[in-house]
Protein backbone atom coordinates (compact mmCIF):
# COMPACT_ATOMS: atom_id res chain seq x y z
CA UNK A 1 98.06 89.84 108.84
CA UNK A 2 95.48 88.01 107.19
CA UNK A 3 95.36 88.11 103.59
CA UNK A 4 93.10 90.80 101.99
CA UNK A 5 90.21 89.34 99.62
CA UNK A 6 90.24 90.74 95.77
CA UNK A 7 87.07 92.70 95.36
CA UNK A 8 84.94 90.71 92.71
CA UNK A 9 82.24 92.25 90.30
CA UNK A 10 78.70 91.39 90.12
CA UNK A 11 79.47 89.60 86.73
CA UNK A 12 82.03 87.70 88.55
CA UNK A 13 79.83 86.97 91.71
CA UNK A 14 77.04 85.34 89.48
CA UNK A 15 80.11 82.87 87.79
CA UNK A 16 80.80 81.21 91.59
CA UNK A 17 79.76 77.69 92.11
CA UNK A 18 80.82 75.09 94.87
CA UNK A 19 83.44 72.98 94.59
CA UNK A 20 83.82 69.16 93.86
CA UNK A 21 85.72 67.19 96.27
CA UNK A 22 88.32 64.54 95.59
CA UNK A 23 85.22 62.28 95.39
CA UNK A 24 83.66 63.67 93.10
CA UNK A 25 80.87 64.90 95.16
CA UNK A 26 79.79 68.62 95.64
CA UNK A 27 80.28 70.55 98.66
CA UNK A 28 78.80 73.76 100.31
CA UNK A 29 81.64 76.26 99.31
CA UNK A 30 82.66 80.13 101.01
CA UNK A 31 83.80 82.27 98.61
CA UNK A 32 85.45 85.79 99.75
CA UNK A 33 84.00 88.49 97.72
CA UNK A 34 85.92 91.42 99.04
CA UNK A 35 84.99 95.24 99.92
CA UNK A 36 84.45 94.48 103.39
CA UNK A 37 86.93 91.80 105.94
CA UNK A 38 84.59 88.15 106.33
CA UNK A 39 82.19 89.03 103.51
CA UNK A 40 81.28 85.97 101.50
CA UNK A 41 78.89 84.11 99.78
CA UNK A 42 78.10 80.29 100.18
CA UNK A 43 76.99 78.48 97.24
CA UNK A 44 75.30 75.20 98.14
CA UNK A 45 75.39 71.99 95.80
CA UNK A 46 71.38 72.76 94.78
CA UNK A 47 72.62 75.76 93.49
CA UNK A 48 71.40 78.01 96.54
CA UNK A 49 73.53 81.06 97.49
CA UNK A 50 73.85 83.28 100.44
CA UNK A 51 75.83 86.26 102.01
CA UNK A 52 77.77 85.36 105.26
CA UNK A 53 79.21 87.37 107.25
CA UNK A 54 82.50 85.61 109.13
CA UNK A 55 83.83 87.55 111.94
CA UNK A 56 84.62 87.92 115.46
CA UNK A 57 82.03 89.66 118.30
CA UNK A 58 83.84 89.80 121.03
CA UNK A 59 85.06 86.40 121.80
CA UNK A 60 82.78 84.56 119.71
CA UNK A 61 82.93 83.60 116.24
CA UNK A 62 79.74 84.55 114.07
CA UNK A 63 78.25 83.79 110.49
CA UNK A 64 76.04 86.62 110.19
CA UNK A 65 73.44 85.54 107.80
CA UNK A 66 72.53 88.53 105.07
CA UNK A 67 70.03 87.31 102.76
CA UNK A 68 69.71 85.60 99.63
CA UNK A 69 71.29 86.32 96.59
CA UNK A 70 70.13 87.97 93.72
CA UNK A 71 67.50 88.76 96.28
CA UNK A 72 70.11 90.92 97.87
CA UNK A 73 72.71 92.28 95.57
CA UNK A 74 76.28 92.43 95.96
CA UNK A 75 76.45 96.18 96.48
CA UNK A 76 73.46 95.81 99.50
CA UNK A 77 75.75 92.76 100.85
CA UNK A 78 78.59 94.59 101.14
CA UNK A 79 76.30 97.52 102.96
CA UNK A 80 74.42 95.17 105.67
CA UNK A 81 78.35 94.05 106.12
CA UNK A 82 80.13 97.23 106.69
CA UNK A 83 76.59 98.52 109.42
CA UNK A 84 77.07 95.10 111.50
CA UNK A 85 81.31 95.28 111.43
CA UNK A 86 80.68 99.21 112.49
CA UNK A 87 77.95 97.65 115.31
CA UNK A 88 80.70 95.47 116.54
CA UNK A 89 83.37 97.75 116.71
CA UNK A 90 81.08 100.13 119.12
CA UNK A 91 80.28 96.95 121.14
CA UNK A 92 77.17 95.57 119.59
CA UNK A 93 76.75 91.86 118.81
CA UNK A 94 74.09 92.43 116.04
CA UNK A 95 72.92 88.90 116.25
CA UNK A 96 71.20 89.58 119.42
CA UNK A 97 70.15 92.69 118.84
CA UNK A 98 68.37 90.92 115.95
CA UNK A 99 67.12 88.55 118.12
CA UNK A 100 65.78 91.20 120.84
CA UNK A 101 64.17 92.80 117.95
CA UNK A 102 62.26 89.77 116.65
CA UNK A 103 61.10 89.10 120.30
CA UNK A 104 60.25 92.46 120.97
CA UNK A 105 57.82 92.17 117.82
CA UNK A 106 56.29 88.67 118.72
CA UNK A 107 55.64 90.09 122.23
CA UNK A 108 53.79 93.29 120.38
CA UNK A 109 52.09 90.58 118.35
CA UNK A 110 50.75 88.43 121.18
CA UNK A 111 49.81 91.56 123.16
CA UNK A 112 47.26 92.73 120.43
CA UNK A 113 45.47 89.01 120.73
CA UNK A 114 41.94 89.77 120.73
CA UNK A 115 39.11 88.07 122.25
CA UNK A 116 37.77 87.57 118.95
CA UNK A 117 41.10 85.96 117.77
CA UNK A 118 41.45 83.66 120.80
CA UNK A 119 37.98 82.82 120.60
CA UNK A 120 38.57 81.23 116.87
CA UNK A 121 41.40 80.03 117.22
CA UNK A 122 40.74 78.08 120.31
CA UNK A 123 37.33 76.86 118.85
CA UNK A 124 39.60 75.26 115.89
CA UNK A 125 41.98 73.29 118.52
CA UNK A 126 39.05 72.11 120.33
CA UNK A 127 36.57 71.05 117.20
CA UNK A 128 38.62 68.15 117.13
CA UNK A 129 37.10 66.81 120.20
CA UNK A 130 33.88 67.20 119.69
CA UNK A 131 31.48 64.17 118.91
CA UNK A 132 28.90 66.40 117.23
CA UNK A 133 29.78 68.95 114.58
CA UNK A 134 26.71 71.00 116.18
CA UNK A 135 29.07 71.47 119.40
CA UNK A 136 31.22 73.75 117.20
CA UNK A 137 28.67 76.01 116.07
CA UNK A 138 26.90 76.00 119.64
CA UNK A 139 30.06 77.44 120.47
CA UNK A 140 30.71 79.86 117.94
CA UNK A 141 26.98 81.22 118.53
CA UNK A 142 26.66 81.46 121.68
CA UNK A 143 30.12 83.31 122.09
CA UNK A 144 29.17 85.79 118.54
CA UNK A 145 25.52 86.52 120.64
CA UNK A 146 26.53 87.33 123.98
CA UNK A 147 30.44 87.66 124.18
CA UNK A 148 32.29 89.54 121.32
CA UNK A 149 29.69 92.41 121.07
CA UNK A 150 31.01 93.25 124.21
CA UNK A 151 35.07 91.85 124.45
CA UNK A 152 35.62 90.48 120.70
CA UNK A 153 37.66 93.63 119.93
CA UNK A 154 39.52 93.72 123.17
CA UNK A 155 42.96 92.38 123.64
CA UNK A 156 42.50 89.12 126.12
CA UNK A 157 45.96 90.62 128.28
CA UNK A 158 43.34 93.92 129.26
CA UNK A 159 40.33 91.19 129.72
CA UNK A 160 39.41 91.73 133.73
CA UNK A 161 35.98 91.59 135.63
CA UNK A 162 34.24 94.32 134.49
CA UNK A 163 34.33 93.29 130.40
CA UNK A 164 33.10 90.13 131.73
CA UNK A 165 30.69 91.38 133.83
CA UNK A 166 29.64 93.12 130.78
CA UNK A 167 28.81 90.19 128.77
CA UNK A 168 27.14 88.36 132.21
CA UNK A 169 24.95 90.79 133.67
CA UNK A 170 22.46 91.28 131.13
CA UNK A 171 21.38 87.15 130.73
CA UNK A 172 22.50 85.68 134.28
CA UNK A 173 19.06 86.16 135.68
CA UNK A 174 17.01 85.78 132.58
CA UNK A 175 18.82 83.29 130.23
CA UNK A 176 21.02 81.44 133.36
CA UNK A 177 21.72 78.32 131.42
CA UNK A 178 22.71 79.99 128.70
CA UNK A 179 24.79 83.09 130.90
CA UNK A 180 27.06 79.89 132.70
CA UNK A 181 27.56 78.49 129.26
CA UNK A 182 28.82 80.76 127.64
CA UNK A 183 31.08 81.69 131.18
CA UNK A 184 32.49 78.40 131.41
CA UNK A 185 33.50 79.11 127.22
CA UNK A 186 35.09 82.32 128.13
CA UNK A 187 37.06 80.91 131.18
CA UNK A 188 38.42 77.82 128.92
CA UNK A 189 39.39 80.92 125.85
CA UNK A 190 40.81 82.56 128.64
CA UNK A 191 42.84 79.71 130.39
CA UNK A 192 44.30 78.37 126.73
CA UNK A 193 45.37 82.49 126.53
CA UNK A 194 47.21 82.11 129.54
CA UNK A 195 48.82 78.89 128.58
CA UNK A 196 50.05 80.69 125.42
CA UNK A 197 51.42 83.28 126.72
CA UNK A 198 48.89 86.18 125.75
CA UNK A 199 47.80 86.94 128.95
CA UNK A 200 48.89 86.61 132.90
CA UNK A 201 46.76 87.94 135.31
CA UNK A 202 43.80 85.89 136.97
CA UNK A 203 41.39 84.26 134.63
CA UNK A 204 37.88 86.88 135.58
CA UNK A 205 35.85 84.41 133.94
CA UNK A 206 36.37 81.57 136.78
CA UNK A 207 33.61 80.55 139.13
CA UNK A 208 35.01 78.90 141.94
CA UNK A 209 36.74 81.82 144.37
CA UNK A 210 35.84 84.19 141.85
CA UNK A 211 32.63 84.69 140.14
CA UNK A 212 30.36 82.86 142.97
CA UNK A 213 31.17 85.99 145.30
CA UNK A 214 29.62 88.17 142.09
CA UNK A 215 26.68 86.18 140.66
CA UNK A 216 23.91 84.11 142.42
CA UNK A 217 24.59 80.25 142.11
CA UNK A 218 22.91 78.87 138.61
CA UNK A 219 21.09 76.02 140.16
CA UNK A 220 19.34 78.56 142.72
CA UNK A 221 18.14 81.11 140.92
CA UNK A 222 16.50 78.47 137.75
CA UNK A 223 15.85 74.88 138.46
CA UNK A 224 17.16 73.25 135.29
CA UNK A 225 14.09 72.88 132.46
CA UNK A 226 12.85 69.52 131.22
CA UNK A 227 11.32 68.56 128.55
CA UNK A 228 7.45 68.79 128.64
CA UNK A 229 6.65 64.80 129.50
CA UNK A 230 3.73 62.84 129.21
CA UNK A 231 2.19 62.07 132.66
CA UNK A 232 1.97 58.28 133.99
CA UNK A 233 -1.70 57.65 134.08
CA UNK A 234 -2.51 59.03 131.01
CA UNK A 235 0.27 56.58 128.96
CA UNK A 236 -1.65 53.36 128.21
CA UNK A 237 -4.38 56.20 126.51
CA UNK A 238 -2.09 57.65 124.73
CA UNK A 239 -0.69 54.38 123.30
CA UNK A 240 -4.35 53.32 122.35
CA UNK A 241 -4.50 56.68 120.39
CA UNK A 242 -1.18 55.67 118.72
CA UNK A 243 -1.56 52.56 118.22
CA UNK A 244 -4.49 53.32 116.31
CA UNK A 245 -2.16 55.60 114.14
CA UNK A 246 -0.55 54.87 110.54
CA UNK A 247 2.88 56.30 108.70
CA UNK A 248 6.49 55.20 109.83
CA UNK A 249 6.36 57.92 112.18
CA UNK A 250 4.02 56.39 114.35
CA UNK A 251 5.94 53.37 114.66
CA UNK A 252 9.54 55.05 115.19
CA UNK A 253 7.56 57.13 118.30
CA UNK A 254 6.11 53.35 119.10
CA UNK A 255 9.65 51.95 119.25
CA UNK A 256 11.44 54.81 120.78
CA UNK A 257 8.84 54.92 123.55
CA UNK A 258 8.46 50.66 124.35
CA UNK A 259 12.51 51.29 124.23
CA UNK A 260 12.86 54.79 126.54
CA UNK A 261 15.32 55.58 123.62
CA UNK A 262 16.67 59.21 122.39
CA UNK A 263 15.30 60.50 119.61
CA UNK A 264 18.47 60.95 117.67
CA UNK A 265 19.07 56.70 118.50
CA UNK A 266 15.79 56.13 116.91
CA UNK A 267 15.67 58.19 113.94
CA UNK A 268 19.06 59.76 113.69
CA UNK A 269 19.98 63.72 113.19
CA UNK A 270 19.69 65.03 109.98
CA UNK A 271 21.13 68.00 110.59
CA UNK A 272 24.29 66.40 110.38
CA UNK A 273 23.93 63.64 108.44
CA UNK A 274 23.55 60.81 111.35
CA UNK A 275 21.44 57.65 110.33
CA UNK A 276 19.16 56.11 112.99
CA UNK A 277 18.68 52.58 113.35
CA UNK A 278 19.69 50.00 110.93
CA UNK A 279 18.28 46.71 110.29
CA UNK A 280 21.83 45.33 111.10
CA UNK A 281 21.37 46.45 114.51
CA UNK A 282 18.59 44.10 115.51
CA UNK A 283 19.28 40.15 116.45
CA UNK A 284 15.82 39.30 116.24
CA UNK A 285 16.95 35.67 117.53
CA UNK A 286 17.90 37.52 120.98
CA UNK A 287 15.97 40.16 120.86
CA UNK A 288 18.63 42.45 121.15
CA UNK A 289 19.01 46.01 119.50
CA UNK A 290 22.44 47.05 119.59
CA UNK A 291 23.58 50.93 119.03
CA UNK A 292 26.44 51.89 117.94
CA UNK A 293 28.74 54.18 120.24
CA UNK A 294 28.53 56.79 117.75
CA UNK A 295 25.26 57.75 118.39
CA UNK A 296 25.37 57.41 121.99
CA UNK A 297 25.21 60.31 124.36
CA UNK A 298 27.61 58.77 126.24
CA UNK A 299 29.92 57.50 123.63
CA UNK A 300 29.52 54.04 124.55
CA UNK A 301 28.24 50.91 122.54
CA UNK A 302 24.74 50.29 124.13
CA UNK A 303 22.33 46.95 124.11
CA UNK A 304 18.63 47.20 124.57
CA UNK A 305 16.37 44.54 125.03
CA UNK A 306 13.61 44.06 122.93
CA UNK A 307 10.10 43.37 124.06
CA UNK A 308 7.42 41.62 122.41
CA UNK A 309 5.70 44.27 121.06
CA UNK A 310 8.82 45.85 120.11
CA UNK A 311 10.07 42.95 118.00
CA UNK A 312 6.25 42.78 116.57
CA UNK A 313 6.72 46.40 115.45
CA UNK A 314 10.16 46.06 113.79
CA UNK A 315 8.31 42.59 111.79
CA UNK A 316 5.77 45.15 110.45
CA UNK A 317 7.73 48.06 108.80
CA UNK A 318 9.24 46.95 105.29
CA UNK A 319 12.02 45.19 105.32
CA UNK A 320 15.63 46.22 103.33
CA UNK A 321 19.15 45.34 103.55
CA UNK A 322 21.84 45.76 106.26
CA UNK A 323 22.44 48.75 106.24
CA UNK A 324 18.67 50.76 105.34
CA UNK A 325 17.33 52.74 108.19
CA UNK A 326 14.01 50.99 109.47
CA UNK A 327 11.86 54.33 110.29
CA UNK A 328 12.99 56.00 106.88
CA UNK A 329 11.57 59.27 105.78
CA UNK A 330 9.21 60.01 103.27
CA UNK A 331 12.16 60.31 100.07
CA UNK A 332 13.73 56.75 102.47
CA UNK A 333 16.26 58.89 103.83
CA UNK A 334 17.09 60.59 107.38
CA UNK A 335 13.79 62.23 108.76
CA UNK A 336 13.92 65.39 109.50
CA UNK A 337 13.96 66.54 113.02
CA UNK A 338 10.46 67.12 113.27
CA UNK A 339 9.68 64.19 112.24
CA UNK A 340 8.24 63.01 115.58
CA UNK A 341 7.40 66.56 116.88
CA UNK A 342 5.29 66.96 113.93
CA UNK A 343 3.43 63.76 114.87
CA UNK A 344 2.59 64.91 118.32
CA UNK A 345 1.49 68.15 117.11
CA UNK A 346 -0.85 66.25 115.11
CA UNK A 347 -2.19 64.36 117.69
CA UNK A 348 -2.57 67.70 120.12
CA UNK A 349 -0.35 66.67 122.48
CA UNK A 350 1.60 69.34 124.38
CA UNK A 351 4.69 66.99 124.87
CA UNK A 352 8.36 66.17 123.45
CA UNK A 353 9.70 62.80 122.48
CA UNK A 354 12.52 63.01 124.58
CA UNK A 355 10.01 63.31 127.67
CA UNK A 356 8.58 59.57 127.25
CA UNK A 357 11.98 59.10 128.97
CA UNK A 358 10.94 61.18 131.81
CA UNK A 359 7.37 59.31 132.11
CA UNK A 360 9.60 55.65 131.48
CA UNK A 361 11.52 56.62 134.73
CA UNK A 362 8.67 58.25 136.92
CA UNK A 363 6.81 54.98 136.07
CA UNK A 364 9.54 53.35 137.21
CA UNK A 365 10.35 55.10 140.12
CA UNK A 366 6.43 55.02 141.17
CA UNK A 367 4.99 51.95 140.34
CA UNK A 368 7.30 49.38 140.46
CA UNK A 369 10.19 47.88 142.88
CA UNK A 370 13.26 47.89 140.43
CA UNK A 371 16.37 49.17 141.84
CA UNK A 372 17.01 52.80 140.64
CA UNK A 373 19.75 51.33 138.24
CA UNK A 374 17.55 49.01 136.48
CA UNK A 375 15.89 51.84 134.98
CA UNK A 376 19.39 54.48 135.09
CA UNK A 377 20.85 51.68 133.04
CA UNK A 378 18.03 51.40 130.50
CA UNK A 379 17.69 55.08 129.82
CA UNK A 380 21.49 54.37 129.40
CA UNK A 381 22.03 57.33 131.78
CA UNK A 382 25.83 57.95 132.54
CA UNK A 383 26.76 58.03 136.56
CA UNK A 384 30.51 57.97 138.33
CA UNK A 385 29.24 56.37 141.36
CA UNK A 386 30.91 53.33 141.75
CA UNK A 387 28.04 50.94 142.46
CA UNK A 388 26.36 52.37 139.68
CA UNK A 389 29.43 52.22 137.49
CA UNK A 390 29.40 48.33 138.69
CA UNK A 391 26.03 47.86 137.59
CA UNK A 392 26.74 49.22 134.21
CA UNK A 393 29.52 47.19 133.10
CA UNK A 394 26.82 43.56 133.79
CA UNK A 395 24.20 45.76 131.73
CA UNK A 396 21.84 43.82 134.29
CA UNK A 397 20.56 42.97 130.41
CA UNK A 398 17.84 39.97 131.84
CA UNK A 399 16.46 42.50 134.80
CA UNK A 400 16.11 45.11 132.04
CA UNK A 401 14.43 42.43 130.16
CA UNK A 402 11.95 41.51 132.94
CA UNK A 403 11.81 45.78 133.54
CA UNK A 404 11.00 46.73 129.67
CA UNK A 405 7.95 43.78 129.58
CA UNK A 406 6.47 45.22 132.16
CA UNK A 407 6.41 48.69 130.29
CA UNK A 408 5.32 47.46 128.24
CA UNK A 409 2.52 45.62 130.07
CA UNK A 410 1.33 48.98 131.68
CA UNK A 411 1.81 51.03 128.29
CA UNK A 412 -0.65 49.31 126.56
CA UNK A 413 -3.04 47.46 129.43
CA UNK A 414 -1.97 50.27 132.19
CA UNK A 415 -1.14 47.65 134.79
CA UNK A 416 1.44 45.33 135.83
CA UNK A 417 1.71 41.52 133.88
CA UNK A 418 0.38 38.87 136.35
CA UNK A 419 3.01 36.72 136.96
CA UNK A 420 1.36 34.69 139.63
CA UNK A 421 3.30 35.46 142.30
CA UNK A 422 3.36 37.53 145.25
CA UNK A 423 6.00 40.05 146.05
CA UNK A 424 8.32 39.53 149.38
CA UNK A 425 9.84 41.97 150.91
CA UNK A 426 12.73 41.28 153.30
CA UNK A 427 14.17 44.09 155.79
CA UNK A 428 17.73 44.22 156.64
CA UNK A 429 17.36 42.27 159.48
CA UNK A 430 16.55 38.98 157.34
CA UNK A 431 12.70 39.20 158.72
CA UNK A 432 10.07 38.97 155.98
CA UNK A 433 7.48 41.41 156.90
């Protein structure tokens, strides 16, 4: 029969320490505290001390952990003791009934997930991805607009067709861009739920075999919008007009148009905090501008060759060092975003920045015989074909060269530089026509 533990007093309790081995070095030490068979409390070498119960469920040996002490007094110890022995005896095991009862409460937990929830916490994993702070707060409005008026306060394991429907049918007709963004955000919320464990049925908020037997396609019921261009004949006119124009913001809209740049390339964002071109980016011995990936659409590192005029231009703004932006704004920092809007409104023109692009590559396309990647390469236009993707790592940097001169040519003379020659063309066959 084992022997029976002497029943120690709360003054006595506090007095227990751990014990010092035969090396002198402190060990983790049980002592039996009586009042109830297995009772003890551990007292670590830090000083840390804790109720364990010892004892035997069913064929297994436990230590039933009880809590801290002082946090939980001797008297309450010897309680929680005498309930779990009294569990055992009526064939509990109260360490899995502890167990059942903590997963019973994170399954109540996950089931009240909200959309709302989901939504932010999602939009906090996946901010780390994005190359623009903007993308996070594209996300987060678009989502507080159109999506939790409707599902933000309901739990994303009840989330079916008809709350998503609800949030869809007013804007998929009128605001159709917007109405598949904010689908596609839903569906990812929605997928990262299921992956978690929040929800389990089918994901409502998926287009393919699922949505595209509800809504009309996107692409047929709005033809994607554009940004109002400049038309081709009336460029080398325009030019004239800003030519004849002072102020660094003529010459950035000079630059980004002889280069069929981005705005944000040119003259940065200053929205968040992104500088546009540097002196340092310009080899004026190869008449190369290089920009960095980080202000790329596409992410990558991206060379432009520099025309005459071009390199004329950067000669005539006032010089600084490295690392000073060349089209500065009126204090000599970032410009702000209208910058260049502001310019154009000036000169009554009904047109964007961004569309010179659009006028670079319908000039292109219509007036000269470049192949189509010449120009897909120069607007530094991202494509998975595999030719193309060929073409883009040579840059085909001399036949963009050749391509930008004659843009040149035609933006400021409005035809194409005489070279003296006489343009061949061959058929398949090998016979010049």
């Amino acid at each position: 029969m084992p022997k029976k533990a002497k029943e120690l007093s709360a003054t006595e309790v506090r007095r227990l320490s751990c014990s010092v081995g035969k090396d002198g070095q402190p060990y983790n030490t049980l002592h039996p505290v009586g009042g109830v068979s297995g009772l003890t409390l551990q007292v670590t070498p830090s000083g840390a001390r804790t109720w364990l119960l010892r004892t035997m469920v069913g064929a297994k040996r436990r230590s039933i952990g009880l809590g801290g002490f002082p946090d939980v007094s001797l008297a309450e110890a010897r309680r929680k003791a005498q309930e779990y022995k009294d569990k055992i005896a009526a064939g509990i095991d109260p360490v899995e009934e502890k167990r059942a009862a903590r997963r019973a409460l994170i399954a109540a937990q996950m089931s009240t997930v909200t959309f709302a929830d989901a939504m932010r916490d999602y939009i906090e994993m996946k901010s780390k991805e994005f190359r623009n702070p903007r993308q996070r707060q594209q996300w987060e409005n678009s989502l507080n607009t159109y999506a939790v008026p409707h599902i933000g306060k309901v739990p994303v394991r009840e989330i079916e067709l008809p709350h998503i429907k609800a949030v869809l049918d007013p804007i998929w007709e009128t605001k159709t861009e917007t109405a598949n963004r904010v689908r596609a955000r839903m569906e990812n919320i929605l997928g990262w739920c299921a992956v978690h464990g929040y929800r389990s049925n089918e994901n409502p908020a998926k287009w393919q075999g699922y949505l595209d037997e509800v809504y009309a396609s996107p692409e047929k019921i709005k033809k994607k919008g554009h940004h109002n261009a400049l038309s081709v004949d009336a460029m080398p006119d325009f030019m004239k007009a800003l030519k004849k124009r002072t102020g660094t913001a003529s010459r950035a809209l000079e630059f980004l148009i002889l280069t069929a740049s981005r705005t944000n390339e040119v003259i940065g964002d200053k929205r968040i905090g992104k500088a546009g071109i540097t002196w340092q980016e310009i080899d004026f011995n190869k008449k190369v501008w290089t920009v960095p990936a980080d202000r790329m659409k596409s992410g990558k590192l991206h060379r432009v060759p520099l025309t005459d005029a071009a390199i004329d231009l950067l000669k005539g703004m006032k010089p600084g060092e490295p690392d000073a932006l060349v089209f500065p704004g009126p204090k000599g920092d970032i410009p702000s975003n209208n910058f260049l809007s502001a310019l154009l409104k000036r000169m009554e023109q009904p047109v964007t920045a961004h569309g010179f692009r659009s006028t670079f590559k319908d000039w292109a396309r219509e007036h000269t015989a470049y192949a189509d990647e010449v120009s897909e390469l120069a607007l530094a236009h991202v494509n998975s074909d595999a030719t193309r993707a060929a073409y883009a790592r040579s840059e085909l940097i001399d036949k963009r060269r050749l391509l930008m001169g004659d843009w040149e040519q035609y933006c400021y003379h409005g035809k194409a530089k005489d070279n003296g020659t006489v343009e061949k063309v061959v058929n398949i066959g090998g016979a010049r026509a």
